[in-house]
C-alpha atoms as a PDB file:
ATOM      1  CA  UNK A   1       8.068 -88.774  30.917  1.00  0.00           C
ATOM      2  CA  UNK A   2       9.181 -86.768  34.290  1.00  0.00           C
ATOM      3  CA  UNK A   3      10.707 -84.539  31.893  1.00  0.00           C
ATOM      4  CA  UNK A   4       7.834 -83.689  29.729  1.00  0.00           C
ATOM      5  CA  UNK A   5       5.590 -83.394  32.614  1.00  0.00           C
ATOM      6  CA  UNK A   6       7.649 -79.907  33.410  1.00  0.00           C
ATOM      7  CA  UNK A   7       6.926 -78.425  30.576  1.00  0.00           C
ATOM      8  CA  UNK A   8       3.115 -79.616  30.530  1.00  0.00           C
ATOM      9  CA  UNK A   9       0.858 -75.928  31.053  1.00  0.00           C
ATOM     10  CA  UNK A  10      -2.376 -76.916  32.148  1.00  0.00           C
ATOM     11  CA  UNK A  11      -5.675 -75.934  29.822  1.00  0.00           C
ATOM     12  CA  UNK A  12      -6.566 -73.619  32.415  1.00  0.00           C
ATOM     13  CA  UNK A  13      -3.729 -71.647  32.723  1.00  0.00           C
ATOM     14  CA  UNK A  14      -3.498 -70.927  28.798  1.00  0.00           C
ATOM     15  CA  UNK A  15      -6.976 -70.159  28.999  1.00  0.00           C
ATOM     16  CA  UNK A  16      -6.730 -67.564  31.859  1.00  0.00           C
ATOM     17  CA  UNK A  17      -4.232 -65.737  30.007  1.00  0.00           C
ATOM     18  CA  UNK A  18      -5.745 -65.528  26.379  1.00  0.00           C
ATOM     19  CA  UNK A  19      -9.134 -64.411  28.427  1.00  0.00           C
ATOM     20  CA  UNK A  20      -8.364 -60.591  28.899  1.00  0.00           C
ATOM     21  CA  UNK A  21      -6.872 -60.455  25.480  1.00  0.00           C
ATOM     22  CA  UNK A  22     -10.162 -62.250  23.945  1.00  0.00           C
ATOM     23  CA  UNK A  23     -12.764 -59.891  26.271  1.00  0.00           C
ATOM     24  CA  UNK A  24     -10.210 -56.856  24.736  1.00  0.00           C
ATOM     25  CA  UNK A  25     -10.967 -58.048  20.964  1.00  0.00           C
ATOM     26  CA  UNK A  26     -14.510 -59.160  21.579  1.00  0.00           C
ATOM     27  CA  UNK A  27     -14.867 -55.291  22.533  1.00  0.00           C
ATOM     28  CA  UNK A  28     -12.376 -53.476  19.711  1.00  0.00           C
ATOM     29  CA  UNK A  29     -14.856 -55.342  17.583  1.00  0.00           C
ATOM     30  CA  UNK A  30     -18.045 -53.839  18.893  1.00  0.00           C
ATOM     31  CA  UNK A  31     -16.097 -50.288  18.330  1.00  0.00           C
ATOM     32  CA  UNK A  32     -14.803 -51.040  14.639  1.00  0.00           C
ATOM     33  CA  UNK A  33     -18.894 -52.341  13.993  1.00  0.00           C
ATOM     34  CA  UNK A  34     -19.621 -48.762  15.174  1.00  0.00           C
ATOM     35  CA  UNK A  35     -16.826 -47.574  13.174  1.00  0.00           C
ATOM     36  CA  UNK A  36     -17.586 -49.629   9.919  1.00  0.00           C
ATOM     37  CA  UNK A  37     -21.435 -48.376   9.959  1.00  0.00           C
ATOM     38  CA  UNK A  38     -20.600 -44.587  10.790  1.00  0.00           C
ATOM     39  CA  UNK A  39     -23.508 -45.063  13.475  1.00  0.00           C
ATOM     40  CA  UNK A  40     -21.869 -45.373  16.880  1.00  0.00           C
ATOM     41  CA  UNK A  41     -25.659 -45.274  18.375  1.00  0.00           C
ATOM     42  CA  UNK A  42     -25.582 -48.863  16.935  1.00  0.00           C
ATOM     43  CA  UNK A  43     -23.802 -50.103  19.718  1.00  0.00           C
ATOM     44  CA  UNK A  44     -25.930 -52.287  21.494  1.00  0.00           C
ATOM     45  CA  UNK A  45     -27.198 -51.486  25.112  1.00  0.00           C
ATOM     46  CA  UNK A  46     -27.960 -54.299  27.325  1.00  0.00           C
ATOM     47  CA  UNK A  47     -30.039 -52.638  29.506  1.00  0.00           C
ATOM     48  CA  UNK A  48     -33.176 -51.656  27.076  1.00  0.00           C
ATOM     49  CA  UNK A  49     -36.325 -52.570  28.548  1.00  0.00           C
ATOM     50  CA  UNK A  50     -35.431 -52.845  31.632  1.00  0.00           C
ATOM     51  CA  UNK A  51     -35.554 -50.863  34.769  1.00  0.00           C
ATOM     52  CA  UNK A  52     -32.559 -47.866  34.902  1.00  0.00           C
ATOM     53  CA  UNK A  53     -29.939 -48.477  37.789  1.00  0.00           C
ATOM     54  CA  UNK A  54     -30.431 -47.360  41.107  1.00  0.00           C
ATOM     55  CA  UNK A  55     -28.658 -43.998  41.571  1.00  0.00           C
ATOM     56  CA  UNK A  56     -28.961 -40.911  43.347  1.00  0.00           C
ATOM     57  CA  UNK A  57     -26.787 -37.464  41.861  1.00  0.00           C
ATOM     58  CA  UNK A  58     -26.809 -34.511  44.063  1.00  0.00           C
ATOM     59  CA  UNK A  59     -27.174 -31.501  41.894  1.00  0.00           C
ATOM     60  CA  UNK A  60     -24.892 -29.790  40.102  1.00  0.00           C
ATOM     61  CA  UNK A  61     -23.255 -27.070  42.832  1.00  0.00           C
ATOM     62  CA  UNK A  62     -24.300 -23.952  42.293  1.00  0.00           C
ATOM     63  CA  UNK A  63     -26.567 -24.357  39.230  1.00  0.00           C
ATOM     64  CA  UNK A  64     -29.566 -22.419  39.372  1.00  0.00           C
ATOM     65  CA  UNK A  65     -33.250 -22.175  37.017  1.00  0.00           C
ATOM     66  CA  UNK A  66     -34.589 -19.875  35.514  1.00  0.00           C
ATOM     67  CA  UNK A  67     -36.414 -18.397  38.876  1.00  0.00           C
ATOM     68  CA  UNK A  68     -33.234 -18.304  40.584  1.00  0.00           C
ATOM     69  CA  UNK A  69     -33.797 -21.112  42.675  1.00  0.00           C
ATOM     70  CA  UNK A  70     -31.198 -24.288  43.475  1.00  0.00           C
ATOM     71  CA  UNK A  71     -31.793 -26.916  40.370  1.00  0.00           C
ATOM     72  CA  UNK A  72     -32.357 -30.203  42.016  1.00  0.00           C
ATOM     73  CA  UNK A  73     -30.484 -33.153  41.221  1.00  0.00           C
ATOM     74  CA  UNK A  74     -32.099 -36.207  40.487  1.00  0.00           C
ATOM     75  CA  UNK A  75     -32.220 -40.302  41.059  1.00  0.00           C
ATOM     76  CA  UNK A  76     -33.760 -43.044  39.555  1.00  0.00           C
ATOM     77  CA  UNK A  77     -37.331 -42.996  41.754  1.00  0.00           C
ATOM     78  CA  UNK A  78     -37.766 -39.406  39.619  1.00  0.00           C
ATOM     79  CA  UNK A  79     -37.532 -41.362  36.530  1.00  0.00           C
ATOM     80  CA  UNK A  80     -40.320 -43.220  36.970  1.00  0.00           C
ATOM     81  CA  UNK A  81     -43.120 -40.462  37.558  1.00  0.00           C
ATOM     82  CA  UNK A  82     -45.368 -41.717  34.605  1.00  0.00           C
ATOM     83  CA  UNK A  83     -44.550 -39.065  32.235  1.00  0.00           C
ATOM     84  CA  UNK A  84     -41.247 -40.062  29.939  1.00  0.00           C
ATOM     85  CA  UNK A  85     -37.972 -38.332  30.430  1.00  0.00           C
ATOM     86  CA  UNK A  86     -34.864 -37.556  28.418  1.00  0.00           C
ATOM     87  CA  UNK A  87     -31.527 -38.074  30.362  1.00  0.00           C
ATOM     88  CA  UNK A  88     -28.245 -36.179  28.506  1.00  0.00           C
ATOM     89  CA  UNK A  89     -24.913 -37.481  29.883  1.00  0.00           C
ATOM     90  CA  UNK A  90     -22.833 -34.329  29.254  1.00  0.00           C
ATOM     91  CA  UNK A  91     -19.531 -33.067  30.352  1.00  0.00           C
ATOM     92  CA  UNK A  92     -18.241 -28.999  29.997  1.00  0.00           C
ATOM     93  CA  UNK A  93     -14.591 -30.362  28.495  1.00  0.00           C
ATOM     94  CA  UNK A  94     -16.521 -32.478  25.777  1.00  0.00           C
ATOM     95  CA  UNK A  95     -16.462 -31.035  22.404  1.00  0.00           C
ATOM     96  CA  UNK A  96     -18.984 -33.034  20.737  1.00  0.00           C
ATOM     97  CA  UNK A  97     -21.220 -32.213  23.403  1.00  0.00           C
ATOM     98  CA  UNK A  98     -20.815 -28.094  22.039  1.00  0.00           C
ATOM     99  CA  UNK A  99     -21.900 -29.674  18.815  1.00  0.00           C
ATOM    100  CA  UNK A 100     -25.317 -31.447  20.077  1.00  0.00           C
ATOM    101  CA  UNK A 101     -26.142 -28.542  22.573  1.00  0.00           C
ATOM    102  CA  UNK A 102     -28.157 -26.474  20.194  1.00  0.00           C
ATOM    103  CA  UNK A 103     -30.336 -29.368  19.654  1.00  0.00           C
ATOM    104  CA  UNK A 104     -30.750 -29.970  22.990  1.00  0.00           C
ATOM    105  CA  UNK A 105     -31.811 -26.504  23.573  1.00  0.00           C
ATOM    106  CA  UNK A 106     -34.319 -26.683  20.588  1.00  0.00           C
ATOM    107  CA  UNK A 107     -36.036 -29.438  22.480  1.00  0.00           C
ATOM    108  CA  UNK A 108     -36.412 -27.611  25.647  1.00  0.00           C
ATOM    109  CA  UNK A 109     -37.855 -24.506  24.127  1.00  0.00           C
ATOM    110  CA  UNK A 110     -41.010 -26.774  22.721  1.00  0.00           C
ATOM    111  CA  UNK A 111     -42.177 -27.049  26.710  1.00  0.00           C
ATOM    112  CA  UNK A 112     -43.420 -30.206  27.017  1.00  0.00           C
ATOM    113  CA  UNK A 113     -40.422 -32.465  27.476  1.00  0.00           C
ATOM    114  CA  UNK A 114     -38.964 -33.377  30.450  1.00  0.00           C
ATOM    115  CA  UNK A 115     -34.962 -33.355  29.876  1.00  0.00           C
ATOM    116  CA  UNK A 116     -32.759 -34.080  33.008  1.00  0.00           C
ATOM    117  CA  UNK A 117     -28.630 -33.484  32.764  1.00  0.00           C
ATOM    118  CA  UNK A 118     -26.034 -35.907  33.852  1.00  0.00           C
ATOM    119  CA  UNK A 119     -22.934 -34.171  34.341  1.00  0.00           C
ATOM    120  CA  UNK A 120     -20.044 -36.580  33.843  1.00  0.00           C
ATOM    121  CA  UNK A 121     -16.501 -36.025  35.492  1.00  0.00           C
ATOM    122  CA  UNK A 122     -16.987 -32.269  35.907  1.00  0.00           C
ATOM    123  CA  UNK A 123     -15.781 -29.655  37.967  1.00  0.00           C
ATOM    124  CA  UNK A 124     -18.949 -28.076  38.706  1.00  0.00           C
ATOM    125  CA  UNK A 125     -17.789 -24.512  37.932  1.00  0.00           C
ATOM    126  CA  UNK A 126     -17.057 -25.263  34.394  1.00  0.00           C
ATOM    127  CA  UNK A 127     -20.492 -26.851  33.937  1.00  0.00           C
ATOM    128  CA  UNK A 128     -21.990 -24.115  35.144  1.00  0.00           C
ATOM    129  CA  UNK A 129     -19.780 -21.631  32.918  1.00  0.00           C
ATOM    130  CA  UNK A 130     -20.807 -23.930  29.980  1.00  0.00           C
ATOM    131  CA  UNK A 131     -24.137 -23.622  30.614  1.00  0.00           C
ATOM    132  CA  UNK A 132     -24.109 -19.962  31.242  1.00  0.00           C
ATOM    133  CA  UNK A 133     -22.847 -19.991  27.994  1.00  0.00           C
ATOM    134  CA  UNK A 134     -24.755 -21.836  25.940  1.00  0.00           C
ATOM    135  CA  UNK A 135     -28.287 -21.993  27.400  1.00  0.00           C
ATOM    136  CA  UNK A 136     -29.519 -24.409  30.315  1.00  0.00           C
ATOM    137  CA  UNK A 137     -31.933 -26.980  28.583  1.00  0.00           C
ATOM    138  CA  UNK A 138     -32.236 -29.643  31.790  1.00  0.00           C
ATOM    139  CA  UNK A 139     -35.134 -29.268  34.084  1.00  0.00           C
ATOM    140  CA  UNK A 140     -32.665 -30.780  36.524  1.00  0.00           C
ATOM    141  CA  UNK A 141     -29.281 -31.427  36.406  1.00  0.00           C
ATOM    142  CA  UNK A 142     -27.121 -34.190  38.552  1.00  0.00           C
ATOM    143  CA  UNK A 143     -23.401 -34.017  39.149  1.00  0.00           C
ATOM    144  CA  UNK A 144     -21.744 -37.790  38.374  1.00  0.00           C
ATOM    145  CA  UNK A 145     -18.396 -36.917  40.308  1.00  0.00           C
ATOM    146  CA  UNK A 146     -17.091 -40.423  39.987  1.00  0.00           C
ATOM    147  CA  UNK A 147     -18.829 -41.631  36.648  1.00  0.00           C
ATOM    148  CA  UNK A 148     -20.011 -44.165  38.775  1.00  0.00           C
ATOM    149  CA  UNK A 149     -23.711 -44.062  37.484  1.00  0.00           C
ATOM    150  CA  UNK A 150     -22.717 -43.169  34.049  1.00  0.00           C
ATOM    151  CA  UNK A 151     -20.898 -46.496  34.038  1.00  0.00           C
ATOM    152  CA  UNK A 152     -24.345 -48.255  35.290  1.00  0.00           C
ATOM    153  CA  UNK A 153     -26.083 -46.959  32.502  1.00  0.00           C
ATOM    154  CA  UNK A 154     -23.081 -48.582  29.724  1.00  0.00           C
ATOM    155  CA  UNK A 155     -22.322 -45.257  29.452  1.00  0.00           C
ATOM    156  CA  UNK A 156     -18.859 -45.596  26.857  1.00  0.00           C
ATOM    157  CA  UNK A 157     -18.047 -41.845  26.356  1.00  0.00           C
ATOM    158  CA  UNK A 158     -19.507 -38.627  26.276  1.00  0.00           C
ATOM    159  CA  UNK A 159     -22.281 -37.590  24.829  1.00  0.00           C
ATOM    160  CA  UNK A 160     -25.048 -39.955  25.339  1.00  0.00           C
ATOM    161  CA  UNK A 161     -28.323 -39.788  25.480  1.00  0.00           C
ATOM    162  CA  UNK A 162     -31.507 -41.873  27.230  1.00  0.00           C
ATOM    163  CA  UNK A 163     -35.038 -42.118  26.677  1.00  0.00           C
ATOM    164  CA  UNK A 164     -36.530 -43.588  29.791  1.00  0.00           C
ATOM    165  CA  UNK A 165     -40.210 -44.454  29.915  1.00  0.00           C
ATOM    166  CA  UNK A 166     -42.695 -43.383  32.308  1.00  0.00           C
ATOM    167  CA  UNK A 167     -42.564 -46.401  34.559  1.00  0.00           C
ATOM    168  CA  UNK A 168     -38.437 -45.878  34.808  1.00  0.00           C
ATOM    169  CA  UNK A 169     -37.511 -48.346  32.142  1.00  0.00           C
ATOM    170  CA  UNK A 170     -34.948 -47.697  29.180  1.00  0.00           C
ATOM    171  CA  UNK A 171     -36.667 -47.346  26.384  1.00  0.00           C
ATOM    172  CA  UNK A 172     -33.665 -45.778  23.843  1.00  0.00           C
ATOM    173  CA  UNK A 173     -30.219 -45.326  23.698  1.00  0.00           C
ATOM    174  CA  UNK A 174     -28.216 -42.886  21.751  1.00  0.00           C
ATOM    175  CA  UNK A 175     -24.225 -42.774  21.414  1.00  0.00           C
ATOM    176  CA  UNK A 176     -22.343 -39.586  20.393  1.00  0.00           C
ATOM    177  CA  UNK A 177     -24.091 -36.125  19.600  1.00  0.00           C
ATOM    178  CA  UNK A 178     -27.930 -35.997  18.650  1.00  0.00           C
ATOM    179  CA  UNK A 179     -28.834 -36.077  15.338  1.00  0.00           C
ATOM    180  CA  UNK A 180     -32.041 -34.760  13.671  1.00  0.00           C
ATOM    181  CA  UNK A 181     -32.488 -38.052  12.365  1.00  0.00           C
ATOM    182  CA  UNK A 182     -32.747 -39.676  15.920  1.00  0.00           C
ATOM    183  CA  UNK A 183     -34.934 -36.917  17.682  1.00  0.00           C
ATOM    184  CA  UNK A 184     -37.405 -36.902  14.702  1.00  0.00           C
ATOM    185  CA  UNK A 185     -37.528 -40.929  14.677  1.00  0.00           C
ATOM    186  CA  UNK A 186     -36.854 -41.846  18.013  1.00  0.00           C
ATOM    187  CA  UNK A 187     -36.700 -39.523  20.472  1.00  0.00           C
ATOM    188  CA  UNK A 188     -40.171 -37.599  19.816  1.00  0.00           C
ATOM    189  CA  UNK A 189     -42.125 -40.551  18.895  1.00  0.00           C
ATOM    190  CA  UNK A 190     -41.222 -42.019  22.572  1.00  0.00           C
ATOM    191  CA  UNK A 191     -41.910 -38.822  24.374  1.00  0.00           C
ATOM    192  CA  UNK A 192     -45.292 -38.250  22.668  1.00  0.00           C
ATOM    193  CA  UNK A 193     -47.753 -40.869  23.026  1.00  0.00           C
ATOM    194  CA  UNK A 194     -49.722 -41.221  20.226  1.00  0.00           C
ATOM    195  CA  UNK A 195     -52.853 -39.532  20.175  1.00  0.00           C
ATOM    196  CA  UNK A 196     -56.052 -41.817  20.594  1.00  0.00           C
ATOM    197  CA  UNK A 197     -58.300 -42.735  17.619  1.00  0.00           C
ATOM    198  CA  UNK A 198     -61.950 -40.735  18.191  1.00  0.00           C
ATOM    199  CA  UNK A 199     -64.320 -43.219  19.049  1.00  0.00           C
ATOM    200  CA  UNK A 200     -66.919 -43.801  16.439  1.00  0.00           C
END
């Protein structure tokens, strides 16, 4: 029996190695889901509904507006201003990020919307060149050095994009570049209130 007793491995010990393996498969799976549906803005967000993280992102160095003046960063206090916002989690070295910029750009040419930029593990001089380049559509822009808020957010890769509501709550998540699809179903529904019914 003395014998047998040395070769006994506790249930705790097989469990605490099989754990990182099981957390790694319980996650491939959410990815193949993704995958499987050719919708990676299926990917469920655990943090819709509630309150965004508290954050602060100093603003993107050297990034101006339109006027020529310093474009603030932002934090989560500015999120929750009453009117809804649009928060883009972009990076200058992220291709699909080219791809969604036009749409992006469309958005901020109707006038009304409030879109704010996360930059994402940039060297500010890039995101300014790709800006530059392509148009400016943020109202402000923050510079996420570390991806430390990005990662607060669920953030899995770049692009992403957040609808917050006016009392600083998430309200939508989208994975990967915009689609028309998404703004004209989910995006501009949650920016616009609907208008009230005239009173009879």
């Amino acid at each position: 029996m003395t014998g047998k007793a040395k070769h006994h491995t506790p249930r705790r010990g097989r469990w605490g190695v099989a754990l990182p393996f099981i957390i790694f498969a319980a996650l491939a799976g959410l990815f193949w889901f993704a995958l499987q549906t050719g919708d990676p803005s299926k990917l469920p967000s655990a943090l819709i509904g509630k309150p965004v993280p508290q954050f602060t992102l100093p603003p993107l160095e050297g990034l101006k507006d339109d006027g020529g003046a310093e474009m603030q960063g932002f934090a989560a206090s500015d999120l929750a201003q009453g009117a809804p916002t649009i928060v883009n989690v972009f990076a200058s070295w992220c291709v699909p990020c080219l791809e969604e910029h036009p749409m992006l750009m469309a958005l901020a040419e109707q006038g009304d919307l409030r879109i704010y930029g996360m930059n994402y593990k940039d060297d500010p001089a890039s995101a300014r060149r790709f800006l530059g380049r392509y148009g400016n559509p943020y109202a402000r822009a923050g510079a996420d050095r570390a991806g430390r808020t990005a990662i607060d957010f669920g953030v899995y890769g770049v692009p992403e994009t957040f609808v917050i509501s006016g009392d600083g709550k998430i309200a939508f998540r989208h994975v990967g570049p915009l689609t028309e699809e998404a703004i004209t179903t989910k995006i501009l529904p949650l920016m616009r209130p609907k208008a009230e019914k005239p009173s009879n």
